[in-house]
C-alpha atoms as a PDB file:
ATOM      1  CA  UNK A   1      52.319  74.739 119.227  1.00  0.00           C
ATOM      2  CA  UNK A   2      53.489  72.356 116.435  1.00  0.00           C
ATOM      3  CA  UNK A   3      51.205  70.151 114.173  1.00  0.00           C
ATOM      4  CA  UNK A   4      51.708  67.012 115.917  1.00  0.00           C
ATOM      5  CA  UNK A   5      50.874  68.533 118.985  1.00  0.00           C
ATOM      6  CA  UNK A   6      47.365  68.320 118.012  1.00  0.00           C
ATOM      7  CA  UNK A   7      45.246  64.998 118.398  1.00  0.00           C
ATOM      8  CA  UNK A   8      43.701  64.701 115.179  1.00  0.00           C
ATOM      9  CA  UNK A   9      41.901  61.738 114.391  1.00  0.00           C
ATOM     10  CA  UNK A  10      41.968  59.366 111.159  1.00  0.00           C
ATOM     11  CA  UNK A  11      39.089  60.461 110.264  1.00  0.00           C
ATOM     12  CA  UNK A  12      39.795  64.111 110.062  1.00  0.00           C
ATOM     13  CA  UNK A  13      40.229  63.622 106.246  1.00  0.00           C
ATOM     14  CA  UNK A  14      37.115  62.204 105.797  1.00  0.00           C
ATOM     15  CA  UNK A  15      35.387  64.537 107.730  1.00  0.00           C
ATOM     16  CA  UNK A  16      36.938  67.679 105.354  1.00  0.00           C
ATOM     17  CA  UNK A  17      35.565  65.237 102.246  1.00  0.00           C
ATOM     18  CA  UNK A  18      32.596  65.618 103.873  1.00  0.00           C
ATOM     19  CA  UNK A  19      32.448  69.210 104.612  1.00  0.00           C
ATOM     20  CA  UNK A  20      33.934  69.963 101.378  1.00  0.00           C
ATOM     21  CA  UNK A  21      31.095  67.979  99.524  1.00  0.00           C
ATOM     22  CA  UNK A  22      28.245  69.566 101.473  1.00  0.00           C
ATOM     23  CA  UNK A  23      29.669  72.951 100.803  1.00  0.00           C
ATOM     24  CA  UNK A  24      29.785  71.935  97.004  1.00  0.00           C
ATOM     25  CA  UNK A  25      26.090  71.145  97.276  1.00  0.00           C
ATOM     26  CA  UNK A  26      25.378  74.352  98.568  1.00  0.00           C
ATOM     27  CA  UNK A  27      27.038  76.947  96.944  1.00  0.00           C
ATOM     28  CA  UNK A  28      28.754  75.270  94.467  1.00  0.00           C
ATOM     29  CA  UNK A  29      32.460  75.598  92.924  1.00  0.00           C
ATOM     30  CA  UNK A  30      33.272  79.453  92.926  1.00  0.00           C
ATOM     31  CA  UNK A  31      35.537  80.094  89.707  1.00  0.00           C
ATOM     32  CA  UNK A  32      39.117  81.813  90.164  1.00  0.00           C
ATOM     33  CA  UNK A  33      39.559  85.365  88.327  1.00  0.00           C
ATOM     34  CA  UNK A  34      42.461  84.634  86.065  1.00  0.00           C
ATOM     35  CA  UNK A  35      45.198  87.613  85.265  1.00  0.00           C
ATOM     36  CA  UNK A  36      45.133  89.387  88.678  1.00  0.00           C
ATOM     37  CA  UNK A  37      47.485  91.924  89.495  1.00  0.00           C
ATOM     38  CA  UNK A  38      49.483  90.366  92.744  1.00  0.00           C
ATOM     39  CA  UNK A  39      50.183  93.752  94.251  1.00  0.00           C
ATOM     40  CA  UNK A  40      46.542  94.775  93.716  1.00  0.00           C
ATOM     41  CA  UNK A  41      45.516  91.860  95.630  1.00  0.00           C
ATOM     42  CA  UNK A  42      48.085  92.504  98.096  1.00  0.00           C
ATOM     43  CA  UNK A  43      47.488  96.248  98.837  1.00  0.00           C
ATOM     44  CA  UNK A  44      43.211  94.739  98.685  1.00  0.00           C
ATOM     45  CA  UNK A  45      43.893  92.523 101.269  1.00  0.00           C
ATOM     46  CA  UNK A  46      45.335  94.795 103.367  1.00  0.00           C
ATOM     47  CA  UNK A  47      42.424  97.424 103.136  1.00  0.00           C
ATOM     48  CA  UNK A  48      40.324  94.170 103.820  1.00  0.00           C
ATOM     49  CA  UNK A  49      41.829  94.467 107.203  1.00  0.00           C
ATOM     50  CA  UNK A  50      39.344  95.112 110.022  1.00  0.00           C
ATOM     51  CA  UNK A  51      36.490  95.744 107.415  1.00  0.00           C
ATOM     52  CA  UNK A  52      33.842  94.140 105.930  1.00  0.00           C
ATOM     53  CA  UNK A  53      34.083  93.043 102.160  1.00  0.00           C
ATOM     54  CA  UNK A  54      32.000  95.532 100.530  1.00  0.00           C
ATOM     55  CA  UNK A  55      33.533  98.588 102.416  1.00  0.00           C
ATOM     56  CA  UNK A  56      37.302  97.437 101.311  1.00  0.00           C
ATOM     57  CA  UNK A  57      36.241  96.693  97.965  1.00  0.00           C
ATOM     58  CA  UNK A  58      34.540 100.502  97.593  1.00  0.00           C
ATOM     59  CA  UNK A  59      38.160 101.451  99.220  1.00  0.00           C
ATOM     60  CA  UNK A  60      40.140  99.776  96.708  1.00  0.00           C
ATOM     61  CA  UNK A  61      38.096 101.192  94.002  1.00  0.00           C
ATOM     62  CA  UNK A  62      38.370 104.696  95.128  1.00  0.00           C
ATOM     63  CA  UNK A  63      42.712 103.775  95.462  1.00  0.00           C
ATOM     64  CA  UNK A  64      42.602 102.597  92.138  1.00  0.00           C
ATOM     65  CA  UNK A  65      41.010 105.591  90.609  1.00  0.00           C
ATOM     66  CA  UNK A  66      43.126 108.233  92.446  1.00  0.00           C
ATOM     67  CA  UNK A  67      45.947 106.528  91.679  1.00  0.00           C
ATOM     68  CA  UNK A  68      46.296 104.836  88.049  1.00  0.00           C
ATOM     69  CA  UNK A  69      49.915 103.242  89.070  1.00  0.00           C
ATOM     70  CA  UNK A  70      51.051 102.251  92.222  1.00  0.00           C
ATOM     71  CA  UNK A  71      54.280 103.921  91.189  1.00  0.00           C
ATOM     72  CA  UNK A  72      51.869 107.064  91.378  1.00  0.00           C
ATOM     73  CA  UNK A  73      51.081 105.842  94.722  1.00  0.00           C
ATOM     74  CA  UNK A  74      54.278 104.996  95.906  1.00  0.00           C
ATOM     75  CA  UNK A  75      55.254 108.934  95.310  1.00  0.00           C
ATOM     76  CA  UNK A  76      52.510 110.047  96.628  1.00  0.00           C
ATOM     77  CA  UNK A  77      52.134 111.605 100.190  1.00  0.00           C
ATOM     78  CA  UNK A  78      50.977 109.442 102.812  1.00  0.00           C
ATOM     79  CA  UNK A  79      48.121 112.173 103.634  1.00  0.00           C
ATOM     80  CA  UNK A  80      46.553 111.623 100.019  1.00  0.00           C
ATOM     81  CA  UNK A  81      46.919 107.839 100.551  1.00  0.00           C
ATOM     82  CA  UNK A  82      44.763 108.483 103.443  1.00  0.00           C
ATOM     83  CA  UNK A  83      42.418 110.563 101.916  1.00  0.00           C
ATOM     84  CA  UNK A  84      41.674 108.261  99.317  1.00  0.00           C
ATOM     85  CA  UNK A  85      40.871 105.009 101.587  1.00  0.00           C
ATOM     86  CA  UNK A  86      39.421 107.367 104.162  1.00  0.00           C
ATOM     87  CA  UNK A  87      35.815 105.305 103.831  1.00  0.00           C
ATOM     88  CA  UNK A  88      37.473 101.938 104.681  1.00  0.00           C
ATOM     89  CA  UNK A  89      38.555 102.263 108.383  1.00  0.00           C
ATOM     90  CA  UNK A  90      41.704 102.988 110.169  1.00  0.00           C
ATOM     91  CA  UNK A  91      42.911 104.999 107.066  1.00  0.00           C
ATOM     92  CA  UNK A  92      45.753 106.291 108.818  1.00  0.00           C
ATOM     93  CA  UNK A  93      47.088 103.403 109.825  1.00  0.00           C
ATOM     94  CA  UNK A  94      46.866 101.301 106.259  1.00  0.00           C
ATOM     95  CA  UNK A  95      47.999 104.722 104.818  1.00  0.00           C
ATOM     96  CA  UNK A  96      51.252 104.099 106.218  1.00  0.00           C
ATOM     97  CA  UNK A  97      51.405 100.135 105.536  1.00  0.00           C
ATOM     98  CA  UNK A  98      50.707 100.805 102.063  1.00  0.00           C
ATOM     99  CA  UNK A  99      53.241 103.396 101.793  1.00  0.00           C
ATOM    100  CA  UNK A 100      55.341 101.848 103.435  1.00  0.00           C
ATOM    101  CA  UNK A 101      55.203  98.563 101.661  1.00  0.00           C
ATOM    102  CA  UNK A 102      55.205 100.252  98.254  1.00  0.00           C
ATOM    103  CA  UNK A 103      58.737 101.993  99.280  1.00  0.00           C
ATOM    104  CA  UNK A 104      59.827  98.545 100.418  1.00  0.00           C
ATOM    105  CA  UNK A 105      59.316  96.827  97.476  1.00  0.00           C
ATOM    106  CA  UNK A 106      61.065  98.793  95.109  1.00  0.00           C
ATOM    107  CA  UNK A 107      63.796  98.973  97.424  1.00  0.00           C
ATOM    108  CA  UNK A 108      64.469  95.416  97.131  1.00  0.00           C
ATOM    109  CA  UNK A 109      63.648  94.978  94.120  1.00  0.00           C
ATOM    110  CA  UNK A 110      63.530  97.901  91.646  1.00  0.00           C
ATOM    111  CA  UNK A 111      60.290  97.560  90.817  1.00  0.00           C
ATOM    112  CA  UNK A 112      56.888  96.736  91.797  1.00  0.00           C
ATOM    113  CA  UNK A 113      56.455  94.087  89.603  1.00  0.00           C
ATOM    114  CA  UNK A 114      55.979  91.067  92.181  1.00  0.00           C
ATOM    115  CA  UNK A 115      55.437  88.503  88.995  1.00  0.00           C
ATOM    116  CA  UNK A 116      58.274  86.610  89.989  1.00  0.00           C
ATOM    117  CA  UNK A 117      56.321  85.564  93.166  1.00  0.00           C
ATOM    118  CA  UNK A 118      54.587  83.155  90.537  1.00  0.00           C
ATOM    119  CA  UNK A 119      57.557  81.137  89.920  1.00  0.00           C
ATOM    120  CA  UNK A 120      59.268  81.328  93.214  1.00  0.00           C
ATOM    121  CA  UNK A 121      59.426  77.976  95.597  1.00  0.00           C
ATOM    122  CA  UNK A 122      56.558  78.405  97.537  1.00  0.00           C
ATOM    123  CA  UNK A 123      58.362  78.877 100.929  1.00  0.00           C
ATOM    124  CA  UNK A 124      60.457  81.680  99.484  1.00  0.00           C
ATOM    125  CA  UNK A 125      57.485  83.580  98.282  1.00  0.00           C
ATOM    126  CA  UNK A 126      55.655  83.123 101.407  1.00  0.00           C
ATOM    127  CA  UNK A 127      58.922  84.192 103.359  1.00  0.00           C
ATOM    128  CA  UNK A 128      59.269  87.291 100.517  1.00  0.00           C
ATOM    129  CA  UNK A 129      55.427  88.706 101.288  1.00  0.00           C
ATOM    130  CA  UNK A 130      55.712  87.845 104.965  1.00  0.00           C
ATOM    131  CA  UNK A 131      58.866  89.861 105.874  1.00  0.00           C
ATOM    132  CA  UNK A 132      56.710  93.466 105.267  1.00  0.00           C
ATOM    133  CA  UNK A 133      55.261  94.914 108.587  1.00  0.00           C
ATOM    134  CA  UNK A 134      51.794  94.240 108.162  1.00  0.00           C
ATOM    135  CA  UNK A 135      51.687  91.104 105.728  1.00  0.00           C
ATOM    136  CA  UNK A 136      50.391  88.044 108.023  1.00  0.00           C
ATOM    137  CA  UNK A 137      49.524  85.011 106.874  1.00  0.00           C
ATOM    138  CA  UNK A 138      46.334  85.635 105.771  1.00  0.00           C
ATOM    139  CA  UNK A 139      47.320  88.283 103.423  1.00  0.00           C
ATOM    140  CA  UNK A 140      50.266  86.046 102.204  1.00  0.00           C
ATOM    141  CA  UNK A 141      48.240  83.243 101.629  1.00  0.00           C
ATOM    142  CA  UNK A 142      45.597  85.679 100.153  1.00  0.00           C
ATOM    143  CA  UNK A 143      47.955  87.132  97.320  1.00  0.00           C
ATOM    144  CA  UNK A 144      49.568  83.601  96.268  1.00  0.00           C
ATOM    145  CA  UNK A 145      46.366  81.933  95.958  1.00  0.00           C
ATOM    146  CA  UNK A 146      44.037  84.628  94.181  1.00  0.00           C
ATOM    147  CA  UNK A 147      47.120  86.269  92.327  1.00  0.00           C
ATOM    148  CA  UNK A 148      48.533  83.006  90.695  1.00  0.00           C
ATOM    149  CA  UNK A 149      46.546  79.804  92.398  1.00  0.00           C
ATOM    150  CA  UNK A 150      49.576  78.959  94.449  1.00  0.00           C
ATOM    151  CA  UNK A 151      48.415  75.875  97.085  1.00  0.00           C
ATOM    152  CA  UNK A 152      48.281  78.242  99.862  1.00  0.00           C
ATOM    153  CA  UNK A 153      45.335  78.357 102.232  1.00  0.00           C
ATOM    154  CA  UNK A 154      43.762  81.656 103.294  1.00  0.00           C
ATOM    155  CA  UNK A 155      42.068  81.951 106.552  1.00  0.00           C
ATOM    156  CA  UNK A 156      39.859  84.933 107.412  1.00  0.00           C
ATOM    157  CA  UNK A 157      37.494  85.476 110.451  1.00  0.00           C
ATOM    158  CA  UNK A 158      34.605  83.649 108.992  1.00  0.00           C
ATOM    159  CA  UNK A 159      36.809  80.389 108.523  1.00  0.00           C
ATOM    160  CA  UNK A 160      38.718  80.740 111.925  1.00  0.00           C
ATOM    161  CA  UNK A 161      35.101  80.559 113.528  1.00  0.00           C
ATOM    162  CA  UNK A 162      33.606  77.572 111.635  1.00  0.00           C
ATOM    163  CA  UNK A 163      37.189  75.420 111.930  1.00  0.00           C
ATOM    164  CA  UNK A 164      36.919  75.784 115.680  1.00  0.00           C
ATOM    165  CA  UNK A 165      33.368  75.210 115.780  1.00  0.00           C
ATOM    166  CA  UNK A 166      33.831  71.636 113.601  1.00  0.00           C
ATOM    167  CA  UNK A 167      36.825  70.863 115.770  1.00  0.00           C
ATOM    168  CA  UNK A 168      39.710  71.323 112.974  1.00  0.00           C
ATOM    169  CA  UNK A 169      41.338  73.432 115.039  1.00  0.00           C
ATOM    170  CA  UNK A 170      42.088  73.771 118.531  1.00  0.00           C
ATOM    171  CA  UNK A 171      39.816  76.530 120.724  1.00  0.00           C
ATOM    172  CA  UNK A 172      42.712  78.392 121.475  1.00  0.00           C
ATOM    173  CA  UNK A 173      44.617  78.157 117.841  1.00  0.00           C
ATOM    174  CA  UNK A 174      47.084  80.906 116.069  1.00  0.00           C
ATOM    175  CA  UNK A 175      46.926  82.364 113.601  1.00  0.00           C
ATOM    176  CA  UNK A 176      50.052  81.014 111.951  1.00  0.00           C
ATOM    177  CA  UNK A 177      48.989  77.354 113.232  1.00  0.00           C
ATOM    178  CA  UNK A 178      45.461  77.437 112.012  1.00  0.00           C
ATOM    179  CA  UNK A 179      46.921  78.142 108.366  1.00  0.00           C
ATOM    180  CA  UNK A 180      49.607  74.954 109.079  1.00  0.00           C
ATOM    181  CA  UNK A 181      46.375  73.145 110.289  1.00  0.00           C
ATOM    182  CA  UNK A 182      44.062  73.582 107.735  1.00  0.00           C
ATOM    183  CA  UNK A 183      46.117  73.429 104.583  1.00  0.00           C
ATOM    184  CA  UNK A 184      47.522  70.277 105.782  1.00  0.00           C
ATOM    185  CA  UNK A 185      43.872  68.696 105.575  1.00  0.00           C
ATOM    186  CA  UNK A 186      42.577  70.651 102.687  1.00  0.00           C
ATOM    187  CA  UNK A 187      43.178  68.870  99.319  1.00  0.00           C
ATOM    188  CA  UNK A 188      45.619  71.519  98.136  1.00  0.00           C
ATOM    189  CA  UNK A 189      43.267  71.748  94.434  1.00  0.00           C
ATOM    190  CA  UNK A 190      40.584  72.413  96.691  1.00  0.00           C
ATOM    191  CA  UNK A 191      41.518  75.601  98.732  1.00  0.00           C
ATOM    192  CA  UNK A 192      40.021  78.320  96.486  1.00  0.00           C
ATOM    193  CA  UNK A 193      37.064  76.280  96.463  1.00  0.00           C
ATOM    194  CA  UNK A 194      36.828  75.606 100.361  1.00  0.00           C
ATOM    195  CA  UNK A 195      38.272  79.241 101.264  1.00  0.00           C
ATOM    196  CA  UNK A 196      35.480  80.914  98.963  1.00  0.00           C
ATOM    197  CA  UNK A 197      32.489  78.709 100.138  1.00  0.00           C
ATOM    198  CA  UNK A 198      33.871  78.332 103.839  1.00  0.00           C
ATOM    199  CA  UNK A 199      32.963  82.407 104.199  1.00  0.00           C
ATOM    200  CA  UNK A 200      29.346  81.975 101.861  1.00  0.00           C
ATOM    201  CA  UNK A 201      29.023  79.898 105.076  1.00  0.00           C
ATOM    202  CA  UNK A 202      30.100  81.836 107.410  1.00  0.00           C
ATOM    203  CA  UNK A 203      28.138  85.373 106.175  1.00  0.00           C
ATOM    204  CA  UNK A 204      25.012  83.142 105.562  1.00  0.00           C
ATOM    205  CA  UNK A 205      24.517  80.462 107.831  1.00  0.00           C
ATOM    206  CA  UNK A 206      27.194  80.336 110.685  1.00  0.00           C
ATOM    207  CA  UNK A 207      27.424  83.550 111.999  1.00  0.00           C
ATOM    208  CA  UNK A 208      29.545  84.860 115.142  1.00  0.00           C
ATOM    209  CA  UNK A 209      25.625  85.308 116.851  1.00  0.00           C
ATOM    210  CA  UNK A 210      23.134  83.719 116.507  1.00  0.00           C
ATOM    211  CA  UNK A 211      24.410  80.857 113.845  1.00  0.00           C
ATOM    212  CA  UNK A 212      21.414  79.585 111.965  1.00  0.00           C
ATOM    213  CA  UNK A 213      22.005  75.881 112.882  1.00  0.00           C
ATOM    214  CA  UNK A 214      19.079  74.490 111.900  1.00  0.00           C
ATOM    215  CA  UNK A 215      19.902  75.551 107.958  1.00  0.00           C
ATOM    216  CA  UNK A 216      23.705  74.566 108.372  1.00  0.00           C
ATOM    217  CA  UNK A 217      24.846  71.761 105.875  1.00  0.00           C
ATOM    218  CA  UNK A 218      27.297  70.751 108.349  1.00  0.00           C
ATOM    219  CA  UNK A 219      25.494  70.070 111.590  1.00  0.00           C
ATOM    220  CA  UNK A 220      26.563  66.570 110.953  1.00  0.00           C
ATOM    221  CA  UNK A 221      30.271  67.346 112.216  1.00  0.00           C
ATOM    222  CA  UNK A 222      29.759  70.015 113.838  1.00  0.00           C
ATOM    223  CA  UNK A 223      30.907  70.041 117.678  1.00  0.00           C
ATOM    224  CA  UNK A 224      29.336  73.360 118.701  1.00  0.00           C
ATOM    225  CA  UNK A 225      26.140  72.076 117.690  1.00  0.00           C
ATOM    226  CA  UNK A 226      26.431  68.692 119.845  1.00  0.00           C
ATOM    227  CA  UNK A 227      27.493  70.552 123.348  1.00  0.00           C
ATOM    228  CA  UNK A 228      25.160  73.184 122.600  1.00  0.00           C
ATOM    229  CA  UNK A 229      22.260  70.969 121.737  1.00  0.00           C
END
């Protein structure tokens, strides 16, 4: 499916003004931690996989602490990998990833530092992260944006629900297009912002059951709420 493919109207920008606003009203402008490691966030996003938030960040906590370095990690067995996410989920499975990745990286590279992702054009970073089994485009997205504030647009399962639901994306949407989709109508000095208060939303108000409508701040433009009610 390409972009222009999809019928949206003119006033799909004003309706994300809108959305963005009410969000803004709600829970307010969420503040980006500065100085963050990009391979933490990469290897946290991965463990994020599949999980809910607080279980991956108790995961990435216990990582961190068994492993100092991820040079440590990277020598590491991937049986004590395991054992050390072994609270988040599928443990043997991101065991291997991580590994994986880690082995990958300095491969290519020499190092682990992924710094120069900062600097890089955008599409070659994106195409960098992407090309490791494992890394979608959430996770790319993910490390660009929270690692250096790179205009890239992370979307999880709480904002794949809600976009559908307003009618920015198609019902039947990939992954990879929904990303194209919505960070082509996201102000790109908004996405932190949106991405942050789009899953507030999501946990608080519209949930995969039983979505508490009547509280929603965006009932105005929302089209599951009109052919539902």
């Amino acid at each position: 499916m390409k972009r222009e493919e999809v019928d949206f109207s003119s006033d799909a920008s004003k309706t994300i003004a809108y959305i963005i606003q009410n969000l803004k009203a709600v829970y307010g402008v969420p503040k980006l931690e500065r100085g963050l490691d990009p391979l933490d966030v990469l290897i946290e996003t991965i463990l994020s996989q599949s999980t809910t938030n607080a279980n991956s960040n108790r995961t990435f906590e216990n990582l961190k602490r068994r492993f100092p370095s991820w040079e440590q990690a990277r020598r590491a067995r991937v049986s004590t990998i395991e054992a050390a996410i072994q609270s988040g989920g599928l443990a043997k499975q991101k065991s291997v990833r991580i590994k994986n990745l880690l082995n990958e990286i300095y491969k290519r590279r020499k190092t682990l530092d992924l710094s120069f992702l900062k600097n890089a054009p955008l599409d070659e970073a994106k195409q960098f992260l992407a090309s490791f089994k494992g890394v979608g485009p959430k996770t790319v997205a993910c490390t660009l944006l929270f690692a250096f504030n790179r205009p890239t647009f992370p979307i999880d399962t709480h904002i794949f629900r809600i976009a559908r639901r307003l009618g920015l994306i198609p019902e039947r949407c990939s992954d990879e297009d929904a990303h194209e989709l919505l960070g082509g109508i996201i102000p790109k000095d908004r996405y932190y912002e949106v991405h942050i208060n789009l899953i507030r939303h999501g946990r608080k108000v519209c949930r995969p059951r039983e979505p508490l409508c009547e509280e929603c701040c965006l009932i105005d433009y929302c089209e599951y709420y009109a052919a539902r009610y």
